[in-house]
Protein backbone atom coordinates (compact mmCIF):
# COMPACT_ATOMS: atom_id res chain seq x y z
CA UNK A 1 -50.75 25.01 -18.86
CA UNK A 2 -53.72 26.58 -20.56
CA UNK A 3 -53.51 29.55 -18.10
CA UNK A 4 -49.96 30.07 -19.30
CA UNK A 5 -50.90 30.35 -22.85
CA UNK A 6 -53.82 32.66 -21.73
CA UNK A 7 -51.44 35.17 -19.82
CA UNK A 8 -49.23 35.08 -23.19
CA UNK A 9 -52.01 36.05 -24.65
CA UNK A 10 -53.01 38.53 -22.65
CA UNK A 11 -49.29 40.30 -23.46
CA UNK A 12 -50.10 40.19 -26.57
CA UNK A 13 -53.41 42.40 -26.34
CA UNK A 14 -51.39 44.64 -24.45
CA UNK A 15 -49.16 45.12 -27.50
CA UNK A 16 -52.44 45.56 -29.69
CA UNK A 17 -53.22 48.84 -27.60
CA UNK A 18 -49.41 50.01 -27.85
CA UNK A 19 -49.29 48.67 -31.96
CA UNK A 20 -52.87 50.63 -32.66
CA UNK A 21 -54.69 47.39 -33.29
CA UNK A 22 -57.87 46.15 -33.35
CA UNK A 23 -56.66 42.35 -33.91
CA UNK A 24 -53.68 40.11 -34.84
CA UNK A 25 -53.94 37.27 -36.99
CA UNK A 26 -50.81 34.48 -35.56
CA UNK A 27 -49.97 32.36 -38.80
CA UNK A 28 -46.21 31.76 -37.76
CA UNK A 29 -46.61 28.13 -36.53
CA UNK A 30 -43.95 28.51 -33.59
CA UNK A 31 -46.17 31.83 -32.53
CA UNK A 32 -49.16 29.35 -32.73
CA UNK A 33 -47.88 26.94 -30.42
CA UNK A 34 -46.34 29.50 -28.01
CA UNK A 35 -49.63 31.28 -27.14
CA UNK A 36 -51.93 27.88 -27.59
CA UNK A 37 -50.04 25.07 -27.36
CA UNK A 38 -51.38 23.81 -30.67
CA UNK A 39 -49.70 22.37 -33.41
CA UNK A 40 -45.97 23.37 -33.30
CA UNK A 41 -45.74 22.59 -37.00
CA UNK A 42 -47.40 23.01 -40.39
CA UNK A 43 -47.62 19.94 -42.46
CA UNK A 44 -45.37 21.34 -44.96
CA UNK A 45 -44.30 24.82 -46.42
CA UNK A 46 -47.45 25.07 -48.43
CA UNK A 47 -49.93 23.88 -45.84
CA UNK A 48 -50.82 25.55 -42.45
CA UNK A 49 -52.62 23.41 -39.73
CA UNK A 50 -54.14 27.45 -38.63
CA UNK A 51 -54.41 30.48 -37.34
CA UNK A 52 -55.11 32.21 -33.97
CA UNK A 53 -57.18 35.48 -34.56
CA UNK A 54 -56.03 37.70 -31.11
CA UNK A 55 -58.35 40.28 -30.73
CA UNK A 56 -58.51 43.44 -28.49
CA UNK A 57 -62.01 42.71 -27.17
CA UNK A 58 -60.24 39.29 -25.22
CA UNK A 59 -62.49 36.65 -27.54
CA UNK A 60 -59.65 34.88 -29.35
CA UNK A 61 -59.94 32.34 -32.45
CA UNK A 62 -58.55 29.42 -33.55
CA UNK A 63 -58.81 28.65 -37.14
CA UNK A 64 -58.06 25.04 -38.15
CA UNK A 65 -59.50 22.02 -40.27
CA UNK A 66 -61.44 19.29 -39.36
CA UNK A 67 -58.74 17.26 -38.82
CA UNK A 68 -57.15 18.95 -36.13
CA UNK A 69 -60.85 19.47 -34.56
CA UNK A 70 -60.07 17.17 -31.49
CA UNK A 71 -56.57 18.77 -30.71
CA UNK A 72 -57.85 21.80 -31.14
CA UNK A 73 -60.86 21.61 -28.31
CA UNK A 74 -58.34 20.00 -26.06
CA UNK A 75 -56.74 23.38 -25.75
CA UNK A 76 -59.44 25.35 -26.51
CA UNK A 77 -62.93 26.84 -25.94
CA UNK A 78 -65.13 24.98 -28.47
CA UNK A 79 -67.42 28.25 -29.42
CA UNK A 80 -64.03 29.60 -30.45
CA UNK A 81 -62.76 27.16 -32.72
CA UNK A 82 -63.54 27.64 -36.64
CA UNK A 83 -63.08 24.75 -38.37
CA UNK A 84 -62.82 26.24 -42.16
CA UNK A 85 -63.63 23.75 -45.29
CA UNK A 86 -61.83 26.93 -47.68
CA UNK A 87 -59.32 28.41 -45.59
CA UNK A 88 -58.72 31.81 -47.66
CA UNK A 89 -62.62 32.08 -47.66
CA UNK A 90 -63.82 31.00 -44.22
CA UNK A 91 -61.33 32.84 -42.53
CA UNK A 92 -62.02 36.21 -44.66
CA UNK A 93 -65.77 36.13 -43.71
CA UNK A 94 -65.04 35.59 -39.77
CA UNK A 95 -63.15 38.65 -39.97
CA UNK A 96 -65.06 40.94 -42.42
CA UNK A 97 -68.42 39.97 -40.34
CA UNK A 98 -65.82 40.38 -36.89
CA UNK A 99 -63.57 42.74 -36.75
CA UNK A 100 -63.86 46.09 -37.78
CA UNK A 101 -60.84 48.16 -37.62
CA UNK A 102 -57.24 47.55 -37.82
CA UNK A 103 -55.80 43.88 -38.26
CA UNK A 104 -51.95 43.24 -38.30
CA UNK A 105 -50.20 40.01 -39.78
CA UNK A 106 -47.21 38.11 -39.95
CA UNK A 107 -46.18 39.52 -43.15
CA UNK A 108 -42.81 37.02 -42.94
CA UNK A 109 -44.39 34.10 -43.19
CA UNK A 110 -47.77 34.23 -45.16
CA UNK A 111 -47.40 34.18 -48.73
CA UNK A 112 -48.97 37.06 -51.16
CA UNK A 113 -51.23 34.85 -52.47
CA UNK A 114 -52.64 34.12 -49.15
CA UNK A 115 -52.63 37.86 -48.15
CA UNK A 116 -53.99 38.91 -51.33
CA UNK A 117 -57.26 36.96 -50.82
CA UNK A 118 -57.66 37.70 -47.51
CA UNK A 119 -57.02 41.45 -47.57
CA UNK A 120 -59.70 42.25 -49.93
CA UNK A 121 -61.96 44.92 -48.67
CA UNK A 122 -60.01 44.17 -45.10
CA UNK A 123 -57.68 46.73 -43.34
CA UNK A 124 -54.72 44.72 -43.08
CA UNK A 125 -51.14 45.96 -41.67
CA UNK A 126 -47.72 44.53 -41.12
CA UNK A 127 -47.03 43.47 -38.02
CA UNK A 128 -43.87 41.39 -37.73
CA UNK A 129 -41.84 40.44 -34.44
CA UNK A 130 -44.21 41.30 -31.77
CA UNK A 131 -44.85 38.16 -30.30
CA UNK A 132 -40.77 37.06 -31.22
CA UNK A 133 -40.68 39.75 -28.94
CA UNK A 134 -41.98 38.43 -25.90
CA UNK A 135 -40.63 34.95 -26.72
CA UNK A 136 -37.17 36.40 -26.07
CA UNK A 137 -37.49 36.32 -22.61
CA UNK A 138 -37.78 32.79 -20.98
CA UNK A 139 -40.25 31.99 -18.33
CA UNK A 140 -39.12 29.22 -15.66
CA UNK A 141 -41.43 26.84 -17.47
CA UNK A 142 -39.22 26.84 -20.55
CA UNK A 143 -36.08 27.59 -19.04
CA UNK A 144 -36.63 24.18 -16.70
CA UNK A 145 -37.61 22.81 -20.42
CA UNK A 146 -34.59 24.27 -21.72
CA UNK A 147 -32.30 22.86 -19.05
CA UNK A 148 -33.64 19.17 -19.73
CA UNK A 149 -33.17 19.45 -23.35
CA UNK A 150 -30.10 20.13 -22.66
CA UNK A 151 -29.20 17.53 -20.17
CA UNK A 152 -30.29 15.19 -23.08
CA UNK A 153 -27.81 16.53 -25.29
CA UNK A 154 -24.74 16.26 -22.52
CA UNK A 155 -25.77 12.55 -22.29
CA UNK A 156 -25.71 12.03 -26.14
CA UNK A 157 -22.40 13.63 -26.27
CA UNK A 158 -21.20 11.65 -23.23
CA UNK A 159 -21.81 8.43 -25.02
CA UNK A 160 -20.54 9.67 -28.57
CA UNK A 161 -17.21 8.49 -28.42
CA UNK A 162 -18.08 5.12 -27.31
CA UNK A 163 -19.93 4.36 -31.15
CA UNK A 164 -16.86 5.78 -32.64
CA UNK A 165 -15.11 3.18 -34.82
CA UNK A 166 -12.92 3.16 -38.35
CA UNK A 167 -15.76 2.97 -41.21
CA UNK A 168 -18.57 4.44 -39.62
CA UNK A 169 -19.94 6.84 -42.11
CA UNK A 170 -21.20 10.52 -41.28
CA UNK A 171 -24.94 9.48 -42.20
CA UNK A 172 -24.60 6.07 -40.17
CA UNK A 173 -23.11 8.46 -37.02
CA UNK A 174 -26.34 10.88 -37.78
CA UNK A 175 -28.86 7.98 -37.53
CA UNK A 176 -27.50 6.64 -34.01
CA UNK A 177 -27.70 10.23 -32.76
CA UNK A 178 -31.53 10.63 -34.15
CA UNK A 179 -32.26 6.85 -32.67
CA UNK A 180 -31.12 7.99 -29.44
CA UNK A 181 -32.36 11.06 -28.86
CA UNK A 182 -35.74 9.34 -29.90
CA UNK A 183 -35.17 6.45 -27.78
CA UNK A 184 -34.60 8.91 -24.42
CA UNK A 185 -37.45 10.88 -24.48
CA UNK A 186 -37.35 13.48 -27.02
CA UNK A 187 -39.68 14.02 -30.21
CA UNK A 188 -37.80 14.91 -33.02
CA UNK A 189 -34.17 16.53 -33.46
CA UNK A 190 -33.80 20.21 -33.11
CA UNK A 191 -32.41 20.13 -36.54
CA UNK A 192 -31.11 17.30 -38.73
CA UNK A 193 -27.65 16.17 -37.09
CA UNK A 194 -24.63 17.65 -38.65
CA UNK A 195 -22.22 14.99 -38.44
CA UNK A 196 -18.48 16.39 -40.33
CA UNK A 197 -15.55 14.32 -40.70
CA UNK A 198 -12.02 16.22 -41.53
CA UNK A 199 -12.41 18.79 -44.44
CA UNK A 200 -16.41 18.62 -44.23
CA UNK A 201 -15.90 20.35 -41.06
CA UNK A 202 -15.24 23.46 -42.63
CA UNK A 203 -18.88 23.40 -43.67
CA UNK A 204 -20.56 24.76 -41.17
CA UNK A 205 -23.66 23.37 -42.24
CA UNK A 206 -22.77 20.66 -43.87
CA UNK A 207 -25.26 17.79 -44.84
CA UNK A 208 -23.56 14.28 -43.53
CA UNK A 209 -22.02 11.80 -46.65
CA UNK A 210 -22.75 8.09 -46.23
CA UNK A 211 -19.07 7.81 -48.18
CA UNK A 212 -17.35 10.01 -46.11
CA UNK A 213 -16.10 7.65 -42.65
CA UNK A 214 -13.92 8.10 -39.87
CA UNK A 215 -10.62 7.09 -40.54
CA UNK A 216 -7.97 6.05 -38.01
CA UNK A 217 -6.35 9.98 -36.78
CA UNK A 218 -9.43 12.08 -37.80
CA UNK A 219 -11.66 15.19 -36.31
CA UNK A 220 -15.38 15.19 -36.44
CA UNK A 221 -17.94 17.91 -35.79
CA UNK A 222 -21.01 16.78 -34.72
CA UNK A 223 -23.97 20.07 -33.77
CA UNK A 224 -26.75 18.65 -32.50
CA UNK A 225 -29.71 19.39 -30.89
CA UNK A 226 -32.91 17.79 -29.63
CA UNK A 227 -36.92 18.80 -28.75
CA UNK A 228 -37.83 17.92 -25.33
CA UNK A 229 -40.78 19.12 -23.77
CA UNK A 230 -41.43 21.16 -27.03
CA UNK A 231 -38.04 23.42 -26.62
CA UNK A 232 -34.66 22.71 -28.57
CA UNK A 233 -31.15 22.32 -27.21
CA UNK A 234 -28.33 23.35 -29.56
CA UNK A 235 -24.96 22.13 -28.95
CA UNK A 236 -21.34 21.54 -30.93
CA UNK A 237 -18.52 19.53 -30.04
CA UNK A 238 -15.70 18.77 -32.39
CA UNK A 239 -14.10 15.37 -31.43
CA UNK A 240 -10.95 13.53 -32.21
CA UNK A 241 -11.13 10.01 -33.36
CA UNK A 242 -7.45 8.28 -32.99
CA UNK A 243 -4.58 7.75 -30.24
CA UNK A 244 -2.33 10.72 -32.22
CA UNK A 245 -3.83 14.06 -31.80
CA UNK A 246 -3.07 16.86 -34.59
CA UNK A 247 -1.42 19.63 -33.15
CA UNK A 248 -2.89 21.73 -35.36
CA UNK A 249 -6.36 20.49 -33.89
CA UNK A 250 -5.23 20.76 -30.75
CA UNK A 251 -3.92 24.41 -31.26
CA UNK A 252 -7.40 25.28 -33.44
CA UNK A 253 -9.49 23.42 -30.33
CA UNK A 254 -7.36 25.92 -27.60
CA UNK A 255 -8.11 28.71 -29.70
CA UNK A 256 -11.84 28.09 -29.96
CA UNK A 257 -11.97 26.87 -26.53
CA UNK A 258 -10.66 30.38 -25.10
CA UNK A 259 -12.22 32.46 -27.57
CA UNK A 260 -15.40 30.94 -26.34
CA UNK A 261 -14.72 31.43 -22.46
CA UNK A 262 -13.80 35.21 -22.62
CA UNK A 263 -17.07 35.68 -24.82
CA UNK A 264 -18.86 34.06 -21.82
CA UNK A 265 -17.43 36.03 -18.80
CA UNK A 266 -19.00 39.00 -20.35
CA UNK A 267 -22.45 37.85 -20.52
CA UNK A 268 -24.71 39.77 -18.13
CA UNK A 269 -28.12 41.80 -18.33
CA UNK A 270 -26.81 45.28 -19.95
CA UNK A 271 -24.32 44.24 -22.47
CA UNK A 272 -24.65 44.46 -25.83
CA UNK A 273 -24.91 41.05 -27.85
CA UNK A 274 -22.13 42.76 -30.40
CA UNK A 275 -19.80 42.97 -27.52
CA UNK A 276 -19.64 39.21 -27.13
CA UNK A 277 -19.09 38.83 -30.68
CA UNK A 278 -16.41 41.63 -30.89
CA UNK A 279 -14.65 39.61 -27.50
CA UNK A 280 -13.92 36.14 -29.40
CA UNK A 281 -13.21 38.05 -32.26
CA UNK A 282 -10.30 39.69 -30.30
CA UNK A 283 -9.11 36.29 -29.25
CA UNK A 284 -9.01 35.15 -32.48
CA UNK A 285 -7.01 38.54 -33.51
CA UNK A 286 -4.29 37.79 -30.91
CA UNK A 287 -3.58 34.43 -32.88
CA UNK A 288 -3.74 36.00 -35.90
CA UNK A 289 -6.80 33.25 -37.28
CA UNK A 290 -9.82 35.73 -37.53
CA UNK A 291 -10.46 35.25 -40.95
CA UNK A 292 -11.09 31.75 -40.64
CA UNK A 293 -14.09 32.68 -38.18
CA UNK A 294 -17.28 32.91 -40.33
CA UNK A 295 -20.24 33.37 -38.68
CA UNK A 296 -21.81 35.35 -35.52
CA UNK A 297 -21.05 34.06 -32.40
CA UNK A 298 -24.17 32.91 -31.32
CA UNK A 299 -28.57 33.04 -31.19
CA UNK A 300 -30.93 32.78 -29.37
CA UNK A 301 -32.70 29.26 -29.14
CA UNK A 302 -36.01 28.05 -27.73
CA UNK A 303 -39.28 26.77 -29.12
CA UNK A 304 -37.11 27.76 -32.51
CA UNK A 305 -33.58 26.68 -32.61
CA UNK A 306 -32.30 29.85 -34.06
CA UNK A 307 -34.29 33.00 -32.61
CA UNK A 308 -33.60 36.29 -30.90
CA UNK A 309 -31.36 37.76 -29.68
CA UNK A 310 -28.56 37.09 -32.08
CA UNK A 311 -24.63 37.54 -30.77
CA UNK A 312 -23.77 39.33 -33.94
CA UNK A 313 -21.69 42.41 -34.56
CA UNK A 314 -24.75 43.84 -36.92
CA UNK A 315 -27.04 43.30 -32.91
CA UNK A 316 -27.46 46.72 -31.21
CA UNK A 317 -30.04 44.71 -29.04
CA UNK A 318 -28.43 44.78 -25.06
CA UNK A 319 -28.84 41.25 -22.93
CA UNK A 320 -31.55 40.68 -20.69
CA UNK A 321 -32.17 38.52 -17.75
CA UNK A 322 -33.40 34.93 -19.02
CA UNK A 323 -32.25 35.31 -22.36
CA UNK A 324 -30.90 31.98 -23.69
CA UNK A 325 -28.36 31.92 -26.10
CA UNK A 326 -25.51 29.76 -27.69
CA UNK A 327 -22.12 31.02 -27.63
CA UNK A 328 -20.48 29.02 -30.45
CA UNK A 329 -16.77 30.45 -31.87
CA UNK A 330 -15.43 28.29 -34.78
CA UNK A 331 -12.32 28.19 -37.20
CA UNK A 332 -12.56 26.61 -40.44
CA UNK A 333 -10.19 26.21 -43.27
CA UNK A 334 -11.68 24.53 -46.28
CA UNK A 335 -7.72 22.55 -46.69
CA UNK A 336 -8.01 21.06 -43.37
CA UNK A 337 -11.58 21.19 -41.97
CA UNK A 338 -13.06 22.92 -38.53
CA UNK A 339 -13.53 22.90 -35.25
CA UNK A 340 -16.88 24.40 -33.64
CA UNK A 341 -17.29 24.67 -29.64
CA UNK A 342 -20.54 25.46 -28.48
CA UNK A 343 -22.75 25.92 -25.30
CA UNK A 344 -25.69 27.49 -24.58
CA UNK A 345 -25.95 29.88 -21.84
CA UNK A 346 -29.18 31.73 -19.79
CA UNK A 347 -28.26 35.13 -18.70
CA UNK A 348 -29.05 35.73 -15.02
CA UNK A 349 -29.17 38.79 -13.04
CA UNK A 350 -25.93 39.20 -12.63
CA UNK A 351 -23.77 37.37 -15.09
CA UNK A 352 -24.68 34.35 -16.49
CA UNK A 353 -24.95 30.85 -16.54
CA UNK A 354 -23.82 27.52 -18.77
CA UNK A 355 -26.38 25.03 -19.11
């Protein structure tokens, strides 16, 4: 795996040519991880584990603590590790002693403080969404990573239905998902579950209530998503809990359902991503329901659940091959509640295909 990260960053030093660049310093932890395979997260918002210094002249740096000293060397040459006691300070002197000419950062993620100090004296210049860039497109290591994540999530929503009963709460429904994604295989959760019972559902993102519980005749949204092998899977599925089906969920589920499947048969390499949104949109506009659809149809998802490309009408960006994205049409009505159908689907050379 290390010569994967290597060749990543060997893209990336091509992009330091075309960008005018002498060096990039990575602070964006999910950047981090992609091009060393160290430490996927920060500790917490105001804490970074480090950064990797890419320079032009092919010596690259990792810049950590001494706490991740022994991760670190497992992925990397020891006489390029820094281990820095004052982060702001350690790191300034590498680069003032280091690198002389042109250094871009992740302006989107480090804060001014941080950029403030380190800048002094320093010729520092935005450089946001370059390696984002070259994330987009999914190797057949992370599309095979993709793919199991994935499978993970069919078999949690397989076995849903079978932990269904009257006063189960939305929180006790979101711990059995976390328990058994953690139980088969994968690390963490994607995201924290969204478990939504009846009018909640019209939240898109709504948090689950340990006083809100199914009831006998009820609908319940449930987007998921776990980390396996280091990549997320992303996935909706409104259910129905009860032996007498709505008809208006039924005829909100058909809608969603179709609007989703002509958004799919479009998918293919050359398309724009504002198209697909613009297709369910037209669904919905036959029904006479598009109000009630409030967000983009769909992202991008990988070592970040919600990445490039975005199926959006505001996207001029046009699909590629390998490209994963979630195609995910909803209808919610804050009287009633919502229904959310989601897959996520790798665009191949010539279409596309469902995972």
């Amino acid at each position: 795996m290390k010569s994967s990260y290597l060749k990543r960053r060997e893209k990336v030093r091509q992009k330091l040519t075309e960008e005018k660049l002498d060096a990039l310093l990575v602070s964006y932890p999910t950047n981090r991880f992609y091009l060393s395979g160290f430490e996927l997260h920060d500790g917490q918002c105001n804490e970074s584990s480090g950064h990797i210094l890419i320079q032009k002249n092919g010596k690259d740096i990792l810049f950590t603590d001494s706490r991740f000293y022994e991760a670190a060397k497992s992925l990397w040459d020891k006489e390029n590790i820094i281990i820095y006691s004052n982060q702001l300070e350690d790191i300034r002197a590498f680069l003032k002693d280091t690198v002389h000419g042109k250094i871009g950062f992740e302006s989107k993620i480090i804060s001014h403080h941080f950029y403030e100090h380190l800048s002094q004296g320093m010729n520092f210049e935005p450089c946001n969404g370059l390696i984002e860039e070259l994330r987009v497109i999914k190797d057949e290591t992370e599309i095979q990573a993709l793919k199991d994540s994935v499978a993970l999530n069919h078999q949690l929503f397989a076995w849903l239905p079978s932990i269904f009963e009257t006063g189960k709460s939305e929180t006790d429904l979101a711990l059995e998902i976390e328990f058994f994604f953690r139980k088969h295989g994968a690390t963490e959760n994607s995201f924290p579950p969204i478990v939504a019972i009846n009018k909640h559902a019209a939240r898109p993102h709504h948090i689950p209530d340990p006083n809100t519980k199914l009831i006998e005749n009820c609908h319940i949204l449930i987007d998921v998503g776990a980390r396996y092998h280091g990549y997320c899977s992303d996935q909706t599925r409104t259910f129905w809990f009860g032996k007498t089906i709505d008809p208006r969920f039924q005829s909100m589920l058909e809608q969603v359902q179709e609007a989703q499947q002509e958004a799919i048969k479009i998918l293919a390499p050359g398309v724009l991503c504002s198209e697909a949104h613009l297709t369910a949109c037209k669904i919905f506009e036959k029904y006479g329901v598009e109000k009630a659809f409030t967000h983009s149809l769909g992202h991008g998802v990988g070592l970040d659940t919600h990445e490039e490309p975005r199926l959006s009408l505001r996207s001029k960006r046009l699909l590629q091959p390998n490209m994963i994205v979630t195609v995910e049409p909803g209808l919610y009505y804050g009287d009633y509640g919502g229904i959310r159908w989601e897959y996520m689907v790798r665009i191949t050379e010539d279409g596309c295909e469902v995972l």
